[in-house]
Every structure is written in structure tokens, then in C-alpha cells.
PDB file of N, CA and C in Angstrom:
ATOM      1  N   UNK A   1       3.054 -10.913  29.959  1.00  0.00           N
ATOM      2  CA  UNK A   1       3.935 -10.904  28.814  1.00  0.00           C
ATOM      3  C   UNK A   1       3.131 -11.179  27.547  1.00  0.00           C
ATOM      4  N   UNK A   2       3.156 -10.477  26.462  1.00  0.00           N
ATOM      5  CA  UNK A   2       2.591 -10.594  25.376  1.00  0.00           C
ATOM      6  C   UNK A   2       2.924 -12.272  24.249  1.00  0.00           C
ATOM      7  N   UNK A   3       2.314 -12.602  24.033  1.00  0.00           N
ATOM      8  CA  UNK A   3       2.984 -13.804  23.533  1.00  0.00           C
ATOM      9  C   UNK A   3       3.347 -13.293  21.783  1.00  0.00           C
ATOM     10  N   UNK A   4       4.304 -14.376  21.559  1.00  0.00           N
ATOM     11  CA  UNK A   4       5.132 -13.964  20.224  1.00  0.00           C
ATOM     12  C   UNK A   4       4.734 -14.797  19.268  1.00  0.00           C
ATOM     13  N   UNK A   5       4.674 -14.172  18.075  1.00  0.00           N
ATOM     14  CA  UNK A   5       4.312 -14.523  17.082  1.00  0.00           C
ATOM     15  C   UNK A   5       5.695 -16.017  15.954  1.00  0.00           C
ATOM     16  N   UNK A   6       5.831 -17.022  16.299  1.00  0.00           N
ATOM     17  CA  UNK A   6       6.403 -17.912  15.623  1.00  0.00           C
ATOM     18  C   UNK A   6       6.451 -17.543  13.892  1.00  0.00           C
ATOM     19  N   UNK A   7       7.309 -16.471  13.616  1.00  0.00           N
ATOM     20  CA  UNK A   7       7.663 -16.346  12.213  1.00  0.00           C
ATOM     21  C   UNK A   7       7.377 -17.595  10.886  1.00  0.00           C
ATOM     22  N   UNK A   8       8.086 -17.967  11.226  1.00  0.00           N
ATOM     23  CA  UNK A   8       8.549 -19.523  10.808  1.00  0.00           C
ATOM     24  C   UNK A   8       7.007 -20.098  10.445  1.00  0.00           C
ATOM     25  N   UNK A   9       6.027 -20.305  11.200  1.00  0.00           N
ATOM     26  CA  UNK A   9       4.761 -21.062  11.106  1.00  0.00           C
ATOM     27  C   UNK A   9       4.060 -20.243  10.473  1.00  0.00           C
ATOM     28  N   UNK A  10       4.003 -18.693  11.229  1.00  0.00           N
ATOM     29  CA  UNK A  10       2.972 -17.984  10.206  1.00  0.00           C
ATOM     30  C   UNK A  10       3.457 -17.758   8.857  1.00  0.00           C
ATOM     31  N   UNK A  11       4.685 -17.924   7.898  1.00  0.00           N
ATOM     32  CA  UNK A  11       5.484 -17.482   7.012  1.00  0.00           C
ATOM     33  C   UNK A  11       4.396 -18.659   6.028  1.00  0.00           C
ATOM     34  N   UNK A  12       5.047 -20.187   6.569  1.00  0.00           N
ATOM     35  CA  UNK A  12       4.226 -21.241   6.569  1.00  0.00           C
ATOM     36  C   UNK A  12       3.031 -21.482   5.880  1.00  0.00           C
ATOM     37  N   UNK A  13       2.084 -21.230   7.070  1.00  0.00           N
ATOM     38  CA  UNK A  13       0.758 -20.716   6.934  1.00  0.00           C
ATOM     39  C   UNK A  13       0.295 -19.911   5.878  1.00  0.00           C
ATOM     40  N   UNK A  14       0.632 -18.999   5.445  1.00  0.00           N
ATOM     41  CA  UNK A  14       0.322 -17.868   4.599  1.00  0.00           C
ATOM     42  C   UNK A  14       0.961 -18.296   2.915  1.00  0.00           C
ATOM     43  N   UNK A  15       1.707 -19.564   2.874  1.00  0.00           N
ATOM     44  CA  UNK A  15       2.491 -19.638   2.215  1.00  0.00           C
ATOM     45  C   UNK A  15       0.956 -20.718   1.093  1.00  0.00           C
ATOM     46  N   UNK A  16       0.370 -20.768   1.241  1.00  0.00           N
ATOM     47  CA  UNK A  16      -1.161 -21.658   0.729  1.00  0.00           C
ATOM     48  C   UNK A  16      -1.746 -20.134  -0.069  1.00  0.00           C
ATOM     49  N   UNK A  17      -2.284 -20.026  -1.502  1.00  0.00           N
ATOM     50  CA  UNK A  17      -3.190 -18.786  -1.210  1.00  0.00           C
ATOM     51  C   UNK A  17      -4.476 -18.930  -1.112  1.00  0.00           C
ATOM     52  N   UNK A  18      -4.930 -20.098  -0.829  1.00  0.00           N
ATOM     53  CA  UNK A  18      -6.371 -19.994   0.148  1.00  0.00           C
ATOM     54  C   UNK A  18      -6.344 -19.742   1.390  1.00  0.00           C
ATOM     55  N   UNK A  19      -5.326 -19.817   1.984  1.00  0.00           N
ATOM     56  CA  UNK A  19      -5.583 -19.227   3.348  1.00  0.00           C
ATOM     57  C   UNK A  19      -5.089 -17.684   3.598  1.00  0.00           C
ATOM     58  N   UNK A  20      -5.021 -17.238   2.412  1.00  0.00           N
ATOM     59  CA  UNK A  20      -4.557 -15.810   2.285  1.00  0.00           C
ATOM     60  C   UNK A  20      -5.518 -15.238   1.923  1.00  0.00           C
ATOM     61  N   UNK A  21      -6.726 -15.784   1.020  1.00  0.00           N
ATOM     62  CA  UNK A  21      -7.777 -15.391   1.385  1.00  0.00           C
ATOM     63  C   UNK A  21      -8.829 -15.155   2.446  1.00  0.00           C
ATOM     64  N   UNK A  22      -8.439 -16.114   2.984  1.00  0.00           N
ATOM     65  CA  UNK A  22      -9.421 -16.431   4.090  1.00  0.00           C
ATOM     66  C   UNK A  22      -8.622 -15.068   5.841  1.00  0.00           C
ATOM     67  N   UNK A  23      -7.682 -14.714   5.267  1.00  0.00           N
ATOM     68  CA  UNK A  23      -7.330 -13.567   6.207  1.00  0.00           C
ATOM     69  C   UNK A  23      -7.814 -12.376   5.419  1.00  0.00           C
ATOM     70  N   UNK A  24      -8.007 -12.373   4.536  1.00  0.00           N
ATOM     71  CA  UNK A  24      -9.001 -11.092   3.400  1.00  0.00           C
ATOM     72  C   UNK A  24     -10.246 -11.304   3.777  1.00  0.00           C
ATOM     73  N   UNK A  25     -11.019 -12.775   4.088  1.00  0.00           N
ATOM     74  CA  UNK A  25     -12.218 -13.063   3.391  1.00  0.00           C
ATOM     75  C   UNK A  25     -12.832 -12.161   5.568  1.00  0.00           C
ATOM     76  N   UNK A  26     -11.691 -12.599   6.335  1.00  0.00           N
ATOM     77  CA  UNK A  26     -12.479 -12.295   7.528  1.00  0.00           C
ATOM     78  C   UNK A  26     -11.939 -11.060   7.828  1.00  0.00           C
ATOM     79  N   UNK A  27     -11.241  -9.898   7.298  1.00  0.00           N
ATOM     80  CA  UNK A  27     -10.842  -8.954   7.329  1.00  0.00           C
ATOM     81  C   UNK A  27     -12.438  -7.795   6.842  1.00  0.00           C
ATOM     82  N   UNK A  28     -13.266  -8.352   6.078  1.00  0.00           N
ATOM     83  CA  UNK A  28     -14.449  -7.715   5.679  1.00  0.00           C
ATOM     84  C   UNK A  28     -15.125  -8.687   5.703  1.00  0.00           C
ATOM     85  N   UNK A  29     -15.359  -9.283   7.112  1.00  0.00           N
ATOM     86  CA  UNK A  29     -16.678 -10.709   6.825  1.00  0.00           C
ATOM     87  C   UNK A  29     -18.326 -10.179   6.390  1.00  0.00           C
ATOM     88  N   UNK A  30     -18.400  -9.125   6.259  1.00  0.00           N
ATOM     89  CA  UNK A  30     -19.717  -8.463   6.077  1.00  0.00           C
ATOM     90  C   UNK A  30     -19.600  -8.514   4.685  1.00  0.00           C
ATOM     91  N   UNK A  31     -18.381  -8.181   3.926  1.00  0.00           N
ATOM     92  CA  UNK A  31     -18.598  -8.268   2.454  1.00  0.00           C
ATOM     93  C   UNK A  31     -18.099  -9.693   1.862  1.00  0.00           C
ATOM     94  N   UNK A  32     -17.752 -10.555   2.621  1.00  0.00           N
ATOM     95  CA  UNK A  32     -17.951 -12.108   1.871  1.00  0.00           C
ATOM     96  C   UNK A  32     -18.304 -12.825   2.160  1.00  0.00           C
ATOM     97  N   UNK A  33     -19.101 -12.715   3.510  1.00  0.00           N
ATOM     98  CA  UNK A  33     -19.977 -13.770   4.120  1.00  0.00           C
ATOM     99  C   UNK A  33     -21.553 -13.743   3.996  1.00  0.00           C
ATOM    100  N   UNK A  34     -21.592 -12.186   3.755  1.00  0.00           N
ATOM    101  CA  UNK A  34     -23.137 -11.595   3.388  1.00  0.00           C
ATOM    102  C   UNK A  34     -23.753 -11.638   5.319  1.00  0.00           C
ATOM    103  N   UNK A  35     -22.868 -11.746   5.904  1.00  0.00           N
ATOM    104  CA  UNK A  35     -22.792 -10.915   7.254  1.00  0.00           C
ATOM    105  C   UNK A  35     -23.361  -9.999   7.708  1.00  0.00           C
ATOM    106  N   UNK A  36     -23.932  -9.644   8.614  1.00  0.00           N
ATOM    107  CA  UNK A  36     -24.059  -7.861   9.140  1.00  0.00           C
ATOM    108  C   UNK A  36     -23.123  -7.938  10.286  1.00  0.00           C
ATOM    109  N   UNK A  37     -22.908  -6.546  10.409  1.00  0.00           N
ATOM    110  CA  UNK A  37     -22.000  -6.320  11.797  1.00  0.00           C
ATOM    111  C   UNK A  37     -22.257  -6.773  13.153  1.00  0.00           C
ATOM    112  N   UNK A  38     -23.481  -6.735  13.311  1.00  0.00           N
ATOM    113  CA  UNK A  38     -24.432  -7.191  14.183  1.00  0.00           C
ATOM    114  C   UNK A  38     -24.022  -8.833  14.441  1.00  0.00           C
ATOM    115  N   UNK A  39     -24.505  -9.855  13.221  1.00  0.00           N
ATOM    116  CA  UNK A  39     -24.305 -10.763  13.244  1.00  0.00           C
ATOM    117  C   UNK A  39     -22.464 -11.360  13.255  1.00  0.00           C
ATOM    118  N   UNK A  40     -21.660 -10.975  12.896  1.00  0.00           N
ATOM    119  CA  UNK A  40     -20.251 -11.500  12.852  1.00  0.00           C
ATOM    120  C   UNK A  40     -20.056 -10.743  14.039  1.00  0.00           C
ATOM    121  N   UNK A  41     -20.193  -9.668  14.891  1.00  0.00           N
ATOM    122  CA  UNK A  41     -19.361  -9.074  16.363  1.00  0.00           C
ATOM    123  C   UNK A  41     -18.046  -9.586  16.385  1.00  0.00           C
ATOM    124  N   UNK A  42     -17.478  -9.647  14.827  1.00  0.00           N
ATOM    125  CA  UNK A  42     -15.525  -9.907  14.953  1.00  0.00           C
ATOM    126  C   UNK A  42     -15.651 -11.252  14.677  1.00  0.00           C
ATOM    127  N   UNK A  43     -16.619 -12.347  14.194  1.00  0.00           N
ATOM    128  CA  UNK A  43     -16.442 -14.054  14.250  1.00  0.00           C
ATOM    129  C   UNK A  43     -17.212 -14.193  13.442  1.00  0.00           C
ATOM    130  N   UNK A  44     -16.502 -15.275  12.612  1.00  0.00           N
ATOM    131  CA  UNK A  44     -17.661 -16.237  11.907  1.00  0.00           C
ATOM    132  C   UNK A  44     -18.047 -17.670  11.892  1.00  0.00           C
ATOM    133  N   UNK A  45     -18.673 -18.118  11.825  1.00  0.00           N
ATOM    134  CA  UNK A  45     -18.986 -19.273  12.012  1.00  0.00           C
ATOM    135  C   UNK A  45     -18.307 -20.219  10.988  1.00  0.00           C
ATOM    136  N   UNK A  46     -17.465 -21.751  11.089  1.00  0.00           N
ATOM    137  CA  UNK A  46     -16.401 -22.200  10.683  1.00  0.00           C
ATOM    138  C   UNK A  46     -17.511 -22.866   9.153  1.00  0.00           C
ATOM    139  N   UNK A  47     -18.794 -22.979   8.951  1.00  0.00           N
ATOM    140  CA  UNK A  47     -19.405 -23.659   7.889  1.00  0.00           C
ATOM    141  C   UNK A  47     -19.962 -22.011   7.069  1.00  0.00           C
ATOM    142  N   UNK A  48     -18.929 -21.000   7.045  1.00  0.00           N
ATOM    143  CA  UNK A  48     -19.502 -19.924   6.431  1.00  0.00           C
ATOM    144  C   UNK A  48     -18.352 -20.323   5.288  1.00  0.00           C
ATOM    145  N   UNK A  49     -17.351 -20.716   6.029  1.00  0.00           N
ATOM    146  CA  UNK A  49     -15.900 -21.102   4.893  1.00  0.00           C
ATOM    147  C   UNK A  49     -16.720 -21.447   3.422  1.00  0.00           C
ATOM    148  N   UNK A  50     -17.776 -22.976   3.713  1.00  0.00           N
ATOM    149  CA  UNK A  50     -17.826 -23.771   2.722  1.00  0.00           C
ATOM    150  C   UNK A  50     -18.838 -23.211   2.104  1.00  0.00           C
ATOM    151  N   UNK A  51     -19.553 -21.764   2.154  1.00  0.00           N
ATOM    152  CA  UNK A  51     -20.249 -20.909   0.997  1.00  0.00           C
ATOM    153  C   UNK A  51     -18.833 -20.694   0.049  1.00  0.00           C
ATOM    154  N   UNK A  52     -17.941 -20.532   0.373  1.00  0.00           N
ATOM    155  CA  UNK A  52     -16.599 -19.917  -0.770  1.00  0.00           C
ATOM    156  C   UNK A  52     -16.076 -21.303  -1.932  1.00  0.00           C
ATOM    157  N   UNK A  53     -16.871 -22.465  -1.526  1.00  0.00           N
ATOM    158  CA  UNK A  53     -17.026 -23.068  -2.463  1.00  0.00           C
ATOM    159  C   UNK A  53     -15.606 -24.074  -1.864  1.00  0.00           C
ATOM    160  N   UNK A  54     -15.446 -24.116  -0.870  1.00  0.00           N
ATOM    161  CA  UNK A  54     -14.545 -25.274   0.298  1.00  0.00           C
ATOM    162  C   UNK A  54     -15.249 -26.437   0.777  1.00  0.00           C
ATOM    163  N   UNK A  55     -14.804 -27.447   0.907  1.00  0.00           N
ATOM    164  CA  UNK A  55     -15.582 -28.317   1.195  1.00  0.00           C
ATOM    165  C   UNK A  55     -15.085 -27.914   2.971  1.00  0.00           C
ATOM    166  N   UNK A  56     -16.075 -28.856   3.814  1.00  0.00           N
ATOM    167  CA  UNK A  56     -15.709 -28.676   5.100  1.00  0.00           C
ATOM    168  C   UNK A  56     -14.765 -29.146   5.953  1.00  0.00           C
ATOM    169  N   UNK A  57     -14.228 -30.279   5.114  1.00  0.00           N
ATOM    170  CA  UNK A  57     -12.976 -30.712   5.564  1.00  0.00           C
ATOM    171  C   UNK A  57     -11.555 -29.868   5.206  1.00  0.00           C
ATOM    172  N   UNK A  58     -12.001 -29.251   4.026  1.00  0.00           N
ATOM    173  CA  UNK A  58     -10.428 -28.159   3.533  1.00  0.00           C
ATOM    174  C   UNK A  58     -10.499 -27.059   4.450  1.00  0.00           C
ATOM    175  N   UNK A  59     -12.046 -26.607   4.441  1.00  0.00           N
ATOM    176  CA  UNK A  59     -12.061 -25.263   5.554  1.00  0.00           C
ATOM    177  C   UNK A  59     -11.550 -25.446   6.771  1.00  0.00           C
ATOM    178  N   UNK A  60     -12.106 -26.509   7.415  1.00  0.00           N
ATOM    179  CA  UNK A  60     -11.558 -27.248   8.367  1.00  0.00           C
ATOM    180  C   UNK A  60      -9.959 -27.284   8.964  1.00  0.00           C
ATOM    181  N   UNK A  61      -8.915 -28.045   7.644  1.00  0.00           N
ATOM    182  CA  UNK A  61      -7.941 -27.912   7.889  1.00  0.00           C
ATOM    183  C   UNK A  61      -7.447 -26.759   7.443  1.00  0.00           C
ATOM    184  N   UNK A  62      -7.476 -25.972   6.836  1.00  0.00           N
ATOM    185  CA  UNK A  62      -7.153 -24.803   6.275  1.00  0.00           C
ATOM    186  C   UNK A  62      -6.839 -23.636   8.002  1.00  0.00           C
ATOM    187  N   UNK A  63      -8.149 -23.644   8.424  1.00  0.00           N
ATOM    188  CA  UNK A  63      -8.546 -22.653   9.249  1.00  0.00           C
ATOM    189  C   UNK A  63      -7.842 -23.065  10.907  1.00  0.00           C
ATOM    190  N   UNK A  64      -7.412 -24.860  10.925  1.00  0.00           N
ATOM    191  CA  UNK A  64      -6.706 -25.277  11.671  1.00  0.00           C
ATOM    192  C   UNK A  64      -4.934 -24.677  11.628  1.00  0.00           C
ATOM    193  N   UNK A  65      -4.511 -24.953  10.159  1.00  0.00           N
ATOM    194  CA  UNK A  65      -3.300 -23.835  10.265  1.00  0.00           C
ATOM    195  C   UNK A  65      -3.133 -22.686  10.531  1.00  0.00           C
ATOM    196  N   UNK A  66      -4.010 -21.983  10.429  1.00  0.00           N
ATOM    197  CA  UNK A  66      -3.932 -20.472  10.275  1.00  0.00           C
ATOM    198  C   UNK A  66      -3.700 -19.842  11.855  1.00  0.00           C
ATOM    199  N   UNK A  67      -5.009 -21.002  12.577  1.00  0.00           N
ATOM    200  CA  UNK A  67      -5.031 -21.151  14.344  1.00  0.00           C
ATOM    201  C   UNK A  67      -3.722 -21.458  14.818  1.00  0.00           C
ATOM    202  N   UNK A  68      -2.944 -22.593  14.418  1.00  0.00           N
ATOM    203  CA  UNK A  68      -1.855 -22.852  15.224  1.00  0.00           C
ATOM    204  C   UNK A  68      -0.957 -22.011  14.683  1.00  0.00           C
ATOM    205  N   UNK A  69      -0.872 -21.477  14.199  1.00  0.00           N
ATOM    206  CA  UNK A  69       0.228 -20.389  13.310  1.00  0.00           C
ATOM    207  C   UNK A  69       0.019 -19.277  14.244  1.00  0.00           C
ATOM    208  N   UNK A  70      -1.023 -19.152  14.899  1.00  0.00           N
ATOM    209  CA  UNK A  70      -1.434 -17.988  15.904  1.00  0.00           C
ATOM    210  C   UNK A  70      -2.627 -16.865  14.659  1.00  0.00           C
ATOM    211  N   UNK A  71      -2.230 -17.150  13.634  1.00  0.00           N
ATOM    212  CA  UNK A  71      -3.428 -16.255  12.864  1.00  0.00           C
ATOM    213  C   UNK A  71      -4.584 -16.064  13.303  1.00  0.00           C
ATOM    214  N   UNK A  72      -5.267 -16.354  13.359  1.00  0.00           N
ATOM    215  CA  UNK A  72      -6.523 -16.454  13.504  1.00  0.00           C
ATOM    216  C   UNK A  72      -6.677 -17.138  15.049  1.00  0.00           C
ATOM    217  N   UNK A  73      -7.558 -16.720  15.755  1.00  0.00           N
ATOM    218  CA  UNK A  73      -8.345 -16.925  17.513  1.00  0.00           C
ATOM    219  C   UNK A  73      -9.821 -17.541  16.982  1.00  0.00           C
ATOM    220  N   UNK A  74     -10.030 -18.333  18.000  1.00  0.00           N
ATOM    221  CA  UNK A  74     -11.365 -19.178  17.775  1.00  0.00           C
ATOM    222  C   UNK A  74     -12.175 -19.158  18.972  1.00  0.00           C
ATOM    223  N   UNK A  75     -13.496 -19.213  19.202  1.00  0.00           N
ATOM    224  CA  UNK A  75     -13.956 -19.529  20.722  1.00  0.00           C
ATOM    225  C   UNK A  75     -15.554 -20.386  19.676  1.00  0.00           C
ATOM    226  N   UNK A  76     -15.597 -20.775  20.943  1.00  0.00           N
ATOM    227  CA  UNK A  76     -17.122 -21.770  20.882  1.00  0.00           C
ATOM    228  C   UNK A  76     -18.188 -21.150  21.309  1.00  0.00           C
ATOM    229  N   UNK A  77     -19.442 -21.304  20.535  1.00  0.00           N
ATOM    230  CA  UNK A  77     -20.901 -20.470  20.799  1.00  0.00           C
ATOM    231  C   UNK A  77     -21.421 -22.244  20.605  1.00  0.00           C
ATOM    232  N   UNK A  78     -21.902 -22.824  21.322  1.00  0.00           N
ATOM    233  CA  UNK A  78     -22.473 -23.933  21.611  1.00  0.00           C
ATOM    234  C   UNK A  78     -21.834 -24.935  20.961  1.00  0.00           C
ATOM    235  N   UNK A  79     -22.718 -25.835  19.774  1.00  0.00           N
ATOM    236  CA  UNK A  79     -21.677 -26.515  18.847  1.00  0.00           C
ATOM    237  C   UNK A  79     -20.998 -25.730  17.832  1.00  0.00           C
ATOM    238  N   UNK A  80     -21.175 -24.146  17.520  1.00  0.00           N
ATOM    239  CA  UNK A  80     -20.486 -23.522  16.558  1.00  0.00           C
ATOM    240  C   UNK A  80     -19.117 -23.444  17.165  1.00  0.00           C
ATOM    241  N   UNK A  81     -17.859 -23.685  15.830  1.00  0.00           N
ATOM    242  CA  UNK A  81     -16.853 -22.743  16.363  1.00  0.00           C
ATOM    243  C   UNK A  81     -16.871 -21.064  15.415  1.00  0.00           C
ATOM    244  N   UNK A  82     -16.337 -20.473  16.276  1.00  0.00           N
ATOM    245  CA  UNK A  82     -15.968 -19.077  15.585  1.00  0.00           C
ATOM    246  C   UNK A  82     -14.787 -18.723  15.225  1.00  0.00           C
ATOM    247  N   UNK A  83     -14.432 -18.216  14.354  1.00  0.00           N
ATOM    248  CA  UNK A  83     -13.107 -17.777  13.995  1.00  0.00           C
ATOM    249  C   UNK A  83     -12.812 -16.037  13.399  1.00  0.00           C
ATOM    250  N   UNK A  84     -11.864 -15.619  14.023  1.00  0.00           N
ATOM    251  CA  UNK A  84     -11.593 -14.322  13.887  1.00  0.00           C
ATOM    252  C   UNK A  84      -9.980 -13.751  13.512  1.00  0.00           C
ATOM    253  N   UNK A  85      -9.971 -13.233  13.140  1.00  0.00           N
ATOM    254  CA  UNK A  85      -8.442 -12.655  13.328  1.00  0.00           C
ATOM    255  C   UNK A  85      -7.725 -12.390  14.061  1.00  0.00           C
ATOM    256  N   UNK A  86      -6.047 -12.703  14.296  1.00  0.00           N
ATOM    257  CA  UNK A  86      -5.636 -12.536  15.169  1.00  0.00           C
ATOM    258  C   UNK A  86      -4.837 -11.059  15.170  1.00  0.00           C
ATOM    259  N   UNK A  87      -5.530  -9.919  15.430  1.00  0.00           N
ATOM    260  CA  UNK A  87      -5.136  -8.553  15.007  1.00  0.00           C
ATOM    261  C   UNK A  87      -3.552  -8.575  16.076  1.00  0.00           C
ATOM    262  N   UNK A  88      -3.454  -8.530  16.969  1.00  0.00           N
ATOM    263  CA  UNK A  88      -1.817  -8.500  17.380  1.00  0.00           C
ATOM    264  C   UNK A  88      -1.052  -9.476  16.796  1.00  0.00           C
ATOM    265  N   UNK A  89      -1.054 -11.094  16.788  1.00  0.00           N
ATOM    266  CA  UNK A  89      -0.514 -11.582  15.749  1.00  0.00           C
ATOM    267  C   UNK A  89       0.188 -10.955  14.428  1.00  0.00           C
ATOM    268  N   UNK A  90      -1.264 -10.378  13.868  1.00  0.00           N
ATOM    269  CA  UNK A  90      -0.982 -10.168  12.422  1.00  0.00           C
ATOM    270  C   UNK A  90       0.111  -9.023  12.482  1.00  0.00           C
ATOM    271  N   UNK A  91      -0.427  -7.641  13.195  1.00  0.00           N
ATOM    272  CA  UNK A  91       0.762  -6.768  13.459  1.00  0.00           C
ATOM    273  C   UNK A  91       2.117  -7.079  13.335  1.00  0.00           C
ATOM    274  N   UNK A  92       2.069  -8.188  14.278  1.00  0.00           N
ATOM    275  CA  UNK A  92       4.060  -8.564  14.516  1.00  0.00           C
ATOM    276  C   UNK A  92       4.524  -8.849  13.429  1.00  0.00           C
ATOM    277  N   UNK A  93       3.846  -9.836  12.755  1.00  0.00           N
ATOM    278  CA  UNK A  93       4.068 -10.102  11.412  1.00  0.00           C
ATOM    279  C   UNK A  93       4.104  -9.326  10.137  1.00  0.00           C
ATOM    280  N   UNK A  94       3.356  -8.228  10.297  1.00  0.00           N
ATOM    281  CA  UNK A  94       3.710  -6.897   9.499  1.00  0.00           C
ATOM    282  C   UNK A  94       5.095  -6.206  10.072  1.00  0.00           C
ATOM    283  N   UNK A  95       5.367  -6.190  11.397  1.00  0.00           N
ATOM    284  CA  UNK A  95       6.242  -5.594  12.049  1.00  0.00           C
ATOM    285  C   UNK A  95       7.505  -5.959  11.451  1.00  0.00           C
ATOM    286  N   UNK A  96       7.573  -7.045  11.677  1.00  0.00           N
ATOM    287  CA  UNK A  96       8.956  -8.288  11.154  1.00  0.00           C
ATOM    288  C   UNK A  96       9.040  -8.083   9.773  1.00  0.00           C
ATOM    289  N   UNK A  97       8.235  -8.448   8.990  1.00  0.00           N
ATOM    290  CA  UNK A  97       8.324  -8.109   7.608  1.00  0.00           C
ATOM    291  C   UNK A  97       8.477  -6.970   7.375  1.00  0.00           C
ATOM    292  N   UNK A  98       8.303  -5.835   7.737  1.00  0.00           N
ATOM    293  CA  UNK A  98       8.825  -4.208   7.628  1.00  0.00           C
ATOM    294  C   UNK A  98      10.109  -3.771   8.120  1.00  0.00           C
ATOM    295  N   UNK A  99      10.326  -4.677   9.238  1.00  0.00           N
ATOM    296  CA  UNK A  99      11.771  -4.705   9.802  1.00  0.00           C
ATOM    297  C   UNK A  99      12.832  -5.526   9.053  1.00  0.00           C
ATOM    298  N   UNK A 100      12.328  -6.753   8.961  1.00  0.00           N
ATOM    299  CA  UNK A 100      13.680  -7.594   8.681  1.00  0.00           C
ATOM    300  C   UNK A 100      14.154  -8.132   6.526  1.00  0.00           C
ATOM    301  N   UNK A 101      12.551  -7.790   6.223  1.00  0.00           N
ATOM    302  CA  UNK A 101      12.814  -7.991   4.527  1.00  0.00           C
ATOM    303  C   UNK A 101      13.179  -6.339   3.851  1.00  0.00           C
TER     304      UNK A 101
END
């Protein structure tokens, strides 16, 4: 079963516009992280936030909402975390908003 996107949290979530960037900023992480494709393979590393001029505790919590909102997917590369988009997430949420506003 596909899991569902909690309206309500991601509405939430998105409702900050730094973290509306930060679904822009990893939507082209090659053009705001100074990235190659190579290097991001879909993730960036959670201390790329605080080049955008975030301290690491805002990136931190920032990038923590966006996760429990279902936005954004994370996995661990040793002590790095990574963070990526949550492309089905985001869909539903385009879906709903095309459907129901």
C-alpha cells in the first residue's frame, strides 16, 4: 500500500518560506549547492544547508519538518545525513491541491 501524504502537516510545513526554498534549493542541488550530478546521486549532505547562510541548528530543524511532513526522505552515509526529496509525496500534494483548491 502506498503511504499517504498527511495534508494538514505538509500544508504546515510549507507554510515557513525557508523551507520552500529548501524544496527549490534540492529540486536543482547542482545549481545551489555547487554540486555535480555525480556528487548529489538525488542527496545532499544536511551541512550544505548552512552554505545558504542557515545556521546548523535552523537547517537542522527546518529540514526536520519538512521530513516528518513526509517532504523530504533522508538516509545515512556514515556520520553524514542526506536529504532528498520526497518526489511521490510531493505529487499527492500537487494532486490535492489541483483537485481540492
Amino acid at each position: 500500500m502506498e503511504p499517504q501524504l498527511d495534508i494538514h502537516e505538509a500544508l504546515k510545513a510549507l507554510a515557513h518560506p525557508g523551507r520552500l526554498d529548501f524544496l527549490k534549493w534540492l529540486k536543482h542541488p547542482e545549481q545551489y549547492f555547487g554540486l555535480t550530478s555525480a556528487d548529489v546521486q538525488g542527496s545532499v549532505p544536511a551541512g550544505r544547508f548552512e552554505l545558504q547562510g542557515l545556521s546548523q541548528s535552523a537547517a537542522s530543524q527546518n529540514l526536520a519538518i519538512l521530513q516528518r511532513a513526509g517532504l523530504l526522505a533522508s538516509r545515512r552515509a556514515g556520520s553524514t545525513i542526506l536529504y532528498r526529496r520526497n518526489e511521490e509525496m510531493i505529487a499527492q500534494l500537487k494532486c490535492w491541491i489541483a483537485s481540492e483548491l
